[in-house]
PDB file of N, CA and C in Angstrom:
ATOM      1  N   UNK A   1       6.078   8.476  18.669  1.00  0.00           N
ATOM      2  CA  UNK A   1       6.387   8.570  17.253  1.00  0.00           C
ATOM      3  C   UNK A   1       6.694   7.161  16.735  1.00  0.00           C
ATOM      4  N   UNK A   2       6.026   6.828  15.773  1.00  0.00           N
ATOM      5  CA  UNK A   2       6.612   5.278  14.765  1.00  0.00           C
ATOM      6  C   UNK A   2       7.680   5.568  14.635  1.00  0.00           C
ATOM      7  N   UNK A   3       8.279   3.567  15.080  1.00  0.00           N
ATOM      8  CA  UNK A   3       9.804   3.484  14.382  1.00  0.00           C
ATOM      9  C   UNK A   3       9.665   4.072  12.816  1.00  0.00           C
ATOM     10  N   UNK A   4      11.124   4.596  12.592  1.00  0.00           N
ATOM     11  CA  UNK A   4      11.375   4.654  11.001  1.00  0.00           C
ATOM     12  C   UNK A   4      11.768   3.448  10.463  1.00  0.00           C
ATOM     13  N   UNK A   5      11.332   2.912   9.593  1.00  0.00           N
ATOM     14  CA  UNK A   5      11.393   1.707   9.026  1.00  0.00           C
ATOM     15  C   UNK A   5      13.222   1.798   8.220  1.00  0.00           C
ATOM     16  N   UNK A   6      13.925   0.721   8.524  1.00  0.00           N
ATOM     17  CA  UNK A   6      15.094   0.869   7.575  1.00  0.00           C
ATOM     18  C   UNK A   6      14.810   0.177   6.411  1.00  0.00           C
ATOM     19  N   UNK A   7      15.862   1.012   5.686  1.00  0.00           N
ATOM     20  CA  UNK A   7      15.734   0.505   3.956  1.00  0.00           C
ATOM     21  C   UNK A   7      16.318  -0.443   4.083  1.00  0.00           C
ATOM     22  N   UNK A   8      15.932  -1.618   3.380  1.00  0.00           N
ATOM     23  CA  UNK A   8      16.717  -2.786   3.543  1.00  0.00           C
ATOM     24  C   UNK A   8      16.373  -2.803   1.806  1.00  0.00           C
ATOM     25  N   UNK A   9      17.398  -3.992   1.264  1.00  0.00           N
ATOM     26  CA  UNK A   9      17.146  -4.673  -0.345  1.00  0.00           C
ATOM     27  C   UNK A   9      15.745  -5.030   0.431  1.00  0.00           C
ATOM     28  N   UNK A  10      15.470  -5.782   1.066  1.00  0.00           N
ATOM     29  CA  UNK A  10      13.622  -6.157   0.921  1.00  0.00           C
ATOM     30  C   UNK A  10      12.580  -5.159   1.132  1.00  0.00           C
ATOM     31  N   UNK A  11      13.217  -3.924   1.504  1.00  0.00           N
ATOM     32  CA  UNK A  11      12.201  -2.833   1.608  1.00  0.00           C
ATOM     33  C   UNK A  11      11.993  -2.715   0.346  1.00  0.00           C
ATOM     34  N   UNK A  12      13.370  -2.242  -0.532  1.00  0.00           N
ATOM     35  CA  UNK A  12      13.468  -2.143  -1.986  1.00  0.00           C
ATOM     36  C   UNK A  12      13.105  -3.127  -3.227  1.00  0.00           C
ATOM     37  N   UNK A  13      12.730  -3.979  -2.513  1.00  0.00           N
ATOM     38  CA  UNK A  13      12.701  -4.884  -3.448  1.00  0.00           C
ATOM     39  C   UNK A  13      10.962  -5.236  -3.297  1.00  0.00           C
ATOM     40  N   UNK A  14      10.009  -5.444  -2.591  1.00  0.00           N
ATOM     41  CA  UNK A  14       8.932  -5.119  -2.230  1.00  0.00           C
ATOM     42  C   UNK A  14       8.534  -3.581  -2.857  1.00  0.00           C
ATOM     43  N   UNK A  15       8.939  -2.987  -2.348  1.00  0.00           N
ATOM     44  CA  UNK A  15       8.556  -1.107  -3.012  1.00  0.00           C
ATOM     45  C   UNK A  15       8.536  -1.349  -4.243  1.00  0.00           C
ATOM     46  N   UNK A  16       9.644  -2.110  -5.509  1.00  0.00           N
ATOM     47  CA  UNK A  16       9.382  -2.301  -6.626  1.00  0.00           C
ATOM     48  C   UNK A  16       8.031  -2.631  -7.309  1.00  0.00           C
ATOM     49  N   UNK A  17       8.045  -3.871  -6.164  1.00  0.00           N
ATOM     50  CA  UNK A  17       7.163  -5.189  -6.825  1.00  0.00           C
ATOM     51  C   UNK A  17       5.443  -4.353  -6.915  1.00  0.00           C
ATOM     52  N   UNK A  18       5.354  -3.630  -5.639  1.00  0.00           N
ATOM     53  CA  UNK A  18       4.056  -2.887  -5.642  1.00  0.00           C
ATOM     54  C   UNK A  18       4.046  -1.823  -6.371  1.00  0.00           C
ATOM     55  N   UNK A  19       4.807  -1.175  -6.768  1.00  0.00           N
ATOM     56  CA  UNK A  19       4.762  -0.378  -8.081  1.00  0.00           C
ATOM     57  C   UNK A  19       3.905  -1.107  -9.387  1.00  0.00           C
ATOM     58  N   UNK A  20       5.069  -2.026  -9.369  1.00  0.00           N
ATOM     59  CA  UNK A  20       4.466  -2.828 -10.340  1.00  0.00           C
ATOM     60  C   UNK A  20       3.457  -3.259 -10.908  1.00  0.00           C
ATOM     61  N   UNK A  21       2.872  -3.569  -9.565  1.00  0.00           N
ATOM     62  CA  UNK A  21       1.326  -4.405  -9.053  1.00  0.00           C
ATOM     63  C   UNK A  21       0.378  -3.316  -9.354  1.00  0.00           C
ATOM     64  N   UNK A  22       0.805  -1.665  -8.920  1.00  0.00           N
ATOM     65  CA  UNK A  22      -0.290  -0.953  -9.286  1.00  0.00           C
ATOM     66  C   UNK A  22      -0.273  -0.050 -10.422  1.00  0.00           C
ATOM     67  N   UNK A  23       1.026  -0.781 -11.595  1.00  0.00           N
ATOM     68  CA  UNK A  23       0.826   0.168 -13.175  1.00  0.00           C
ATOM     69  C   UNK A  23      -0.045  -0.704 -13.641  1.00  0.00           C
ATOM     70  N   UNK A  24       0.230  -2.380 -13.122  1.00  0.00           N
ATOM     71  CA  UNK A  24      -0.728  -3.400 -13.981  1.00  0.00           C
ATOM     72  C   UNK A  24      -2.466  -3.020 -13.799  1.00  0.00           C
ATOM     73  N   UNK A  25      -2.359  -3.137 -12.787  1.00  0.00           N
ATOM     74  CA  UNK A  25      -3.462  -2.217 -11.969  1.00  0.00           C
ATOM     75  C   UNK A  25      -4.757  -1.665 -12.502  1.00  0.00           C
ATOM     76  N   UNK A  26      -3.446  -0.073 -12.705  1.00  0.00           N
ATOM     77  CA  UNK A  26      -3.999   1.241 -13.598  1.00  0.00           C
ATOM     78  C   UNK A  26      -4.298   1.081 -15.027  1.00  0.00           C
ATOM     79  N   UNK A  27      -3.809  -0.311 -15.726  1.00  0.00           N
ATOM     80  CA  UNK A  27      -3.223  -0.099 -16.676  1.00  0.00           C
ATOM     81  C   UNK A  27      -4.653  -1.473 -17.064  1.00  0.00           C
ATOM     82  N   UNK A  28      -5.654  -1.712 -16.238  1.00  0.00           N
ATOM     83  CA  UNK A  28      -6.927  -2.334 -16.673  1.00  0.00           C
ATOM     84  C   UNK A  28      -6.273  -3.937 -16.525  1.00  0.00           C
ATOM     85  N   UNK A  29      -5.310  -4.706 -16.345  1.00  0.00           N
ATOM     86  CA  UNK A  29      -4.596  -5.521 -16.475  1.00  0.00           C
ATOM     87  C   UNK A  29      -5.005  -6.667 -15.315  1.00  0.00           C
ATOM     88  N   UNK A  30      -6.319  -6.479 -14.749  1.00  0.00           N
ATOM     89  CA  UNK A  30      -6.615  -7.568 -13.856  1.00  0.00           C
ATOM     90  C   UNK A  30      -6.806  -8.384 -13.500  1.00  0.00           C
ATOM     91  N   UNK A  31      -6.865  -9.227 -14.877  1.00  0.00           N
ATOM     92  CA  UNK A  31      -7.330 -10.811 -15.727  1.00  0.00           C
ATOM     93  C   UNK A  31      -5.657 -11.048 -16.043  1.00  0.00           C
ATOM     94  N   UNK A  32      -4.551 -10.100 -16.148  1.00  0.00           N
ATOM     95  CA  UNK A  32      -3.639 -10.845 -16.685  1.00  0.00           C
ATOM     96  C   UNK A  32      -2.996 -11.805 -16.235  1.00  0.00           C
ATOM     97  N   UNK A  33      -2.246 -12.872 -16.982  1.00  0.00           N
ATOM     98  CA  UNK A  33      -1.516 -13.716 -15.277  1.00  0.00           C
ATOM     99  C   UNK A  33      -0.843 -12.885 -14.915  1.00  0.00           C
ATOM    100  N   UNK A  34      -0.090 -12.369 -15.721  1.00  0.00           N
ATOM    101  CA  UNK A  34       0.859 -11.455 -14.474  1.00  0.00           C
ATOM    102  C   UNK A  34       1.432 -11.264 -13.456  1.00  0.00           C
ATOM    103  N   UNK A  35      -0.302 -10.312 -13.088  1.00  0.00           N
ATOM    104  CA  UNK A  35      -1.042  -9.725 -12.188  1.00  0.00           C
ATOM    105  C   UNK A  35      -1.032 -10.542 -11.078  1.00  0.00           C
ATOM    106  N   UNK A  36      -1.126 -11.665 -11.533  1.00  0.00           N
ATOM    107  CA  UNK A  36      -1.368 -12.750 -10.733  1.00  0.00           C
ATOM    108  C   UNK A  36      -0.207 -13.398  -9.827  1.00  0.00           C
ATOM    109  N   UNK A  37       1.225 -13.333 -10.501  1.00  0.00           N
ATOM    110  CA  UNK A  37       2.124 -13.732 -10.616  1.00  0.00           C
ATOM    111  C   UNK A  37       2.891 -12.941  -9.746  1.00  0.00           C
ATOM    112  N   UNK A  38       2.810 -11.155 -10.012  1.00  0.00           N
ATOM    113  CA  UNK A  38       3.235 -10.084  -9.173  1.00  0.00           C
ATOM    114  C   UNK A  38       2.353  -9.920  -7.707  1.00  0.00           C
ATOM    115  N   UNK A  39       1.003 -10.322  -7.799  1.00  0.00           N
ATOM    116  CA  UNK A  39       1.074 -10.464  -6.106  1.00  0.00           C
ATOM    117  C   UNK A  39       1.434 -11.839  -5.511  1.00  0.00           C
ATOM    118  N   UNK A  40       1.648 -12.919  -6.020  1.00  0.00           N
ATOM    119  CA  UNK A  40       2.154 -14.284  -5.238  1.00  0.00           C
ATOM    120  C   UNK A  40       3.739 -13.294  -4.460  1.00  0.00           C
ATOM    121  N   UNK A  41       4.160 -12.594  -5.417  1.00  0.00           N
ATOM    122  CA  UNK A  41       5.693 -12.065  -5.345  1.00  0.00           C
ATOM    123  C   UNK A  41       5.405 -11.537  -4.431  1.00  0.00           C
ATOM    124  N   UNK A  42       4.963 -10.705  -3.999  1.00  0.00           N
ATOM    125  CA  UNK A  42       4.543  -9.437  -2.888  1.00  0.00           C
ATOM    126  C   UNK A  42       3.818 -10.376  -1.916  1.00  0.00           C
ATOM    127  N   UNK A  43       3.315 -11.537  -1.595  1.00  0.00           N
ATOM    128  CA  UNK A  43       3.132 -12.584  -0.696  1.00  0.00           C
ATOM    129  C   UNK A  43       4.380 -12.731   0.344  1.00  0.00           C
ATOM    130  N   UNK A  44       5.136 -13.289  -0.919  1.00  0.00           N
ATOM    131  CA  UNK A  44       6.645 -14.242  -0.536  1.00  0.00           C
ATOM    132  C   UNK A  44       7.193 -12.877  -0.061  1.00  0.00           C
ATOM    133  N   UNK A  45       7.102 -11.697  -0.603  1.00  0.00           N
ATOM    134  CA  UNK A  45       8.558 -10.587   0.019  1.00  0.00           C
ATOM    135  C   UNK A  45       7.827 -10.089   1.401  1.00  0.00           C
ATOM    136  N   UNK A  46       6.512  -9.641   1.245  1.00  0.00           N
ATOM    137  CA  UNK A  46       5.999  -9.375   2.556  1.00  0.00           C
ATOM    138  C   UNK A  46       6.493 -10.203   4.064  1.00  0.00           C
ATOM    139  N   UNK A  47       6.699 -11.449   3.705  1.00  0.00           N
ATOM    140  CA  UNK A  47       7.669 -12.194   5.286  1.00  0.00           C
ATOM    141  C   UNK A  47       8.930 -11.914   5.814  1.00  0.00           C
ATOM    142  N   UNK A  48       8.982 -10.976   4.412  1.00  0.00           N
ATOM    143  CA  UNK A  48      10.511 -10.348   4.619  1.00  0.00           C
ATOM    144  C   UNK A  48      10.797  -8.930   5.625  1.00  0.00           C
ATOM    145  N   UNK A  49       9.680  -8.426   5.595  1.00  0.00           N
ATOM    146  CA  UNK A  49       9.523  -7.284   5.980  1.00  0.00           C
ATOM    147  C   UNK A  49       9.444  -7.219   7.474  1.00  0.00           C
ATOM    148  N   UNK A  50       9.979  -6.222   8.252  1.00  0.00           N
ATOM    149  CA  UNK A  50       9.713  -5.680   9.834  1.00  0.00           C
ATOM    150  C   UNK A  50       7.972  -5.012   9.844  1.00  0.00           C
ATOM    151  N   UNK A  51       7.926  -4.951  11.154  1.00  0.00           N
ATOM    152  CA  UNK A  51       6.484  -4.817  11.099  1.00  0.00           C
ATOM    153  C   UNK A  51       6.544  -2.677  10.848  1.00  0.00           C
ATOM    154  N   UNK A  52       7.803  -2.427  10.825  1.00  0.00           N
ATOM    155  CA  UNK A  52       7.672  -0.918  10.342  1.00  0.00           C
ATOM    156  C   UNK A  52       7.724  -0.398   8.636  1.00  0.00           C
ATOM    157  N   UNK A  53       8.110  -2.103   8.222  1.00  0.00           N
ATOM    158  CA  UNK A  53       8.461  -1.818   7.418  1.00  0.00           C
ATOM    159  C   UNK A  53       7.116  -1.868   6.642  1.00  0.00           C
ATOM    160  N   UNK A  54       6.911  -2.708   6.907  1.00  0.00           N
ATOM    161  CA  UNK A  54       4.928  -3.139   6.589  1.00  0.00           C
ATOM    162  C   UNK A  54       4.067  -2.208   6.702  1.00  0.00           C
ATOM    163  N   UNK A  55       4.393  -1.337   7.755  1.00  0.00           N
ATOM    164  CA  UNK A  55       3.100  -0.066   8.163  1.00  0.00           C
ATOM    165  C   UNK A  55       3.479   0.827   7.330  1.00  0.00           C
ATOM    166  N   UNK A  56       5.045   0.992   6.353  1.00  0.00           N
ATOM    167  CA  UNK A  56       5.276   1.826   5.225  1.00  0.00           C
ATOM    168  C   UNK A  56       4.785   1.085   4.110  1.00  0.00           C
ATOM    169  N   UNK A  57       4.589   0.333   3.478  1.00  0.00           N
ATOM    170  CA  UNK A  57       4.256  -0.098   2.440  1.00  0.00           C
ATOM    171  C   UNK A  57       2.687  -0.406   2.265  1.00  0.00           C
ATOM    172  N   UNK A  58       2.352  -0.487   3.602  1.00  0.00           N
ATOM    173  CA  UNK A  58       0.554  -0.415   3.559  1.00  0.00           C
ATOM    174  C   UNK A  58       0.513   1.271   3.165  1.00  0.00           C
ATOM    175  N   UNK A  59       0.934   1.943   3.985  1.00  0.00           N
ATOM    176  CA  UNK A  59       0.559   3.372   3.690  1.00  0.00           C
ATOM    177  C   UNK A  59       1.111   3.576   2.364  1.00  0.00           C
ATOM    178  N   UNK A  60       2.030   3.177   1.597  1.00  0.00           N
ATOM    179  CA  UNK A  60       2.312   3.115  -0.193  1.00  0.00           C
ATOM    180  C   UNK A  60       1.716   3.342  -0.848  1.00  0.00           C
ATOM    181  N   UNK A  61       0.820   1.648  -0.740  1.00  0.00           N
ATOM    182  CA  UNK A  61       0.053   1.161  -1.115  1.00  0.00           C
ATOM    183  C   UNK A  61      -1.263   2.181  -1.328  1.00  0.00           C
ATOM    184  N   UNK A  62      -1.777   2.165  -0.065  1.00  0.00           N
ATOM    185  CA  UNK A  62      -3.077   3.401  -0.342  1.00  0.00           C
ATOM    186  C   UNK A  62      -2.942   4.749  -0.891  1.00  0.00           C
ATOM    187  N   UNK A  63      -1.605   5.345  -0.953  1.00  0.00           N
ATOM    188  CA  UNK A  63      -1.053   6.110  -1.557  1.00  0.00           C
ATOM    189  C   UNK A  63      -0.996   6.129  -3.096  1.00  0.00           C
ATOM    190  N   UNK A  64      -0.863   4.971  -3.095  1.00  0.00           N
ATOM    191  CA  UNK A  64      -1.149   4.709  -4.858  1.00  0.00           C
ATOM    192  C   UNK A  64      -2.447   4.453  -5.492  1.00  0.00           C
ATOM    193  N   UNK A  65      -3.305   4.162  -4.835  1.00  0.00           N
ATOM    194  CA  UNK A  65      -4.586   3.720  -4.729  1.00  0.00           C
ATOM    195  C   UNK A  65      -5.168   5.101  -4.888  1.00  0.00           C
ATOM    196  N   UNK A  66      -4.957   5.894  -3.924  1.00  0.00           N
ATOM    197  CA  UNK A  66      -5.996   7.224  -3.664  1.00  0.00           C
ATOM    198  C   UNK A  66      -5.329   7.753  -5.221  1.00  0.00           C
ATOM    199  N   UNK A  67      -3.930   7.749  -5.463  1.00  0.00           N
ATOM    200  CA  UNK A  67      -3.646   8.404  -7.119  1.00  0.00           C
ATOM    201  C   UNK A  67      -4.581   7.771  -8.156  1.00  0.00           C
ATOM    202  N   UNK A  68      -4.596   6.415  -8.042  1.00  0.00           N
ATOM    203  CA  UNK A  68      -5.074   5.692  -9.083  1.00  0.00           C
ATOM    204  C   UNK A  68      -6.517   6.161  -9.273  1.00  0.00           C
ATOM    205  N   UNK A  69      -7.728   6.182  -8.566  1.00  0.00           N
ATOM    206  CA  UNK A  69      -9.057   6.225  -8.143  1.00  0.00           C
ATOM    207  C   UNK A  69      -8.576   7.895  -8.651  1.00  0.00           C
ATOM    208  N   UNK A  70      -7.614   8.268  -8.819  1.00  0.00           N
ATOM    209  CA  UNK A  70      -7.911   9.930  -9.565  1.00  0.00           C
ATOM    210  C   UNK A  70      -8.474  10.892  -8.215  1.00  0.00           C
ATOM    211  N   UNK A  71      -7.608  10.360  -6.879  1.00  0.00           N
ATOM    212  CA  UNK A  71      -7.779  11.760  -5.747  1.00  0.00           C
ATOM    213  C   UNK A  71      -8.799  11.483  -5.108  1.00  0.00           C
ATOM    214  N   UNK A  72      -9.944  10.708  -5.246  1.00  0.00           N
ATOM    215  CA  UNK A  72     -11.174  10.043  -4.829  1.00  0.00           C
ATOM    216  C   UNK A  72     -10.768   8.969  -3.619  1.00  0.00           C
ATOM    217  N   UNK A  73     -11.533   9.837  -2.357  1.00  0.00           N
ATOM    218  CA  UNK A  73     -11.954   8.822  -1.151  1.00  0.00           C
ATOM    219  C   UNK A  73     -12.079   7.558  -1.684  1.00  0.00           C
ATOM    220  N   UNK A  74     -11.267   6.883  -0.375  1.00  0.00           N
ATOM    221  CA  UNK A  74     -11.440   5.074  -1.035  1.00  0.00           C
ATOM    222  C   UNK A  74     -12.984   4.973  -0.429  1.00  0.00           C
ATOM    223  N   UNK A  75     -13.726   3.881  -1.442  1.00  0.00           N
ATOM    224  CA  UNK A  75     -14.786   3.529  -1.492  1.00  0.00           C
ATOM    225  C   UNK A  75     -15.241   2.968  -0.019  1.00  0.00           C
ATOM    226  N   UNK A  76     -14.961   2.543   1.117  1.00  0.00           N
ATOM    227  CA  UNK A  76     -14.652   1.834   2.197  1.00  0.00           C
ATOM    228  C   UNK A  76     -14.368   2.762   3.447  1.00  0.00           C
ATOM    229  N   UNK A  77     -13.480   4.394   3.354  1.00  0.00           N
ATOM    230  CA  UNK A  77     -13.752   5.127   3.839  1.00  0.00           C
ATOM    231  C   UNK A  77     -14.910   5.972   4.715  1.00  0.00           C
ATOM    232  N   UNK A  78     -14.356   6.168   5.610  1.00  0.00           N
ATOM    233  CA  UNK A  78     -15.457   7.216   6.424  1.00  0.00           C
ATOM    234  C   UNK A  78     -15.901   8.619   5.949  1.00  0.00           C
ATOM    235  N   UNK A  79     -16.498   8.992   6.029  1.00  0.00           N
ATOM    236  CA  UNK A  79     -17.140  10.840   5.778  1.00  0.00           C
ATOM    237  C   UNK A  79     -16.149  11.597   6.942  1.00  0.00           C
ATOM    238  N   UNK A  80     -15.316  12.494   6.425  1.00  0.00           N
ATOM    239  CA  UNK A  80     -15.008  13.395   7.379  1.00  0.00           C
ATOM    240  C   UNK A  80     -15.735  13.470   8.675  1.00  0.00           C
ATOM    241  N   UNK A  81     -17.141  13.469   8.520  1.00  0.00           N
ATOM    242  CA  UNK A  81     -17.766  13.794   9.503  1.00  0.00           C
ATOM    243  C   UNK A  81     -18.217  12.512  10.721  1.00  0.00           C
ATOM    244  N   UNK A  82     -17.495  11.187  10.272  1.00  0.00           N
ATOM    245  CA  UNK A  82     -17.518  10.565  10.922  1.00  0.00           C
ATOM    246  C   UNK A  82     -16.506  10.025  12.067  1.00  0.00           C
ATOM    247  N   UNK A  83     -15.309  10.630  11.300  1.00  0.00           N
ATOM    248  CA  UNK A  83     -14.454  10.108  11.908  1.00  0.00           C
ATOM    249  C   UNK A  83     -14.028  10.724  13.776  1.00  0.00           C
ATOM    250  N   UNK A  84     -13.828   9.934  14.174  1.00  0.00           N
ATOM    251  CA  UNK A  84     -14.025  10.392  16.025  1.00  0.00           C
ATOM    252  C   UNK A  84     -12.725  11.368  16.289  1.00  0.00           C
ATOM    253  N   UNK A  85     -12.954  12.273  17.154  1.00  0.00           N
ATOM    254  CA  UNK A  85     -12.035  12.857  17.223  1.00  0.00           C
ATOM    255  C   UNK A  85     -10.086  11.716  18.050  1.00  0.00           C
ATOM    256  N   UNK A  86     -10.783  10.995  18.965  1.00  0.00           N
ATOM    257  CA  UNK A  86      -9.712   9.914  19.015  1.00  0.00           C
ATOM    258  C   UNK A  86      -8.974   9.898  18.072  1.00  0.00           C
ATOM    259  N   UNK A  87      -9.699   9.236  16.737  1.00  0.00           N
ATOM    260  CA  UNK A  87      -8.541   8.492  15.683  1.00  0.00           C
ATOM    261  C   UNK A  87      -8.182   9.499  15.046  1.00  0.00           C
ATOM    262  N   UNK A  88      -8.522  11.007  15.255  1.00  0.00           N
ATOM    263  CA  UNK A  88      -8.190  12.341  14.678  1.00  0.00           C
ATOM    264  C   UNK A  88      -6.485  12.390  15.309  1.00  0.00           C
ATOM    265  N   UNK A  89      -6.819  12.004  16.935  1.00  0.00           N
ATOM    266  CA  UNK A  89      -5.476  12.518  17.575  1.00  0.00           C
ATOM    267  C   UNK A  89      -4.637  11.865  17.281  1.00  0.00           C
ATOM    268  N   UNK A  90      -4.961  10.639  17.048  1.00  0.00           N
ATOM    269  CA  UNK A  90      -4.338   9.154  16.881  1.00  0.00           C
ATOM    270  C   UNK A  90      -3.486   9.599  15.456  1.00  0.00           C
ATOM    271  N   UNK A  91      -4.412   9.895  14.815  1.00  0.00           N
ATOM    272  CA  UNK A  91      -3.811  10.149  13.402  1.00  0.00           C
ATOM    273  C   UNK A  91      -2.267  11.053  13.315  1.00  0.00           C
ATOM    274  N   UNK A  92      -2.678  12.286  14.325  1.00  0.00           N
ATOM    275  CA  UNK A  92      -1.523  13.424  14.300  1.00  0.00           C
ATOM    276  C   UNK A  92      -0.633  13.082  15.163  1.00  0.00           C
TER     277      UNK A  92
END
């Protein structure tokens, strides 16, 4: 079983910043500086992070992504029917 990642202020404070990163996101905002400005931020906090804490905020991340794309397989994804039963077990 994965460590559980502890909440730390940099868990929390990262979890913000990618919120952030993906209303600008949603919100057509990809030219803004911003945008630009909020991932340098999520650069610098990411060194902050444990490596459990990282394997939660990647999984966030795509979490917000698969909402954003409106429930739609990421583009980069496999076909159900590809995926090996290994990374099936791996998965559960």
């Amino acid at each position: 079983m994965p460590k559980q990642p502890a909440i730390t202020d940099y868990l929390e404070a990262y979890a913000e910043t990618l919120l952030r990163h993906h209303l600008l996101v949603s919100d057509g905002k990809e030219e803004n500086p911003k945008l630009e400005e909020v991932e340098d931020q999520l650069g610098r906090q990411w060194e902050n992070l444990d490596k459990a804490q990282q394997e939660q905020m990647r999984g966030l991340s795509s979490d917000l992504n698969w909402i954003r794309r409106g429930y739609a397989q990421a583009p980069k994804a496999k076909a159900r029917e590809q995926v090996a039963p290994d990374e099936l077990r791996e998965f559960y």
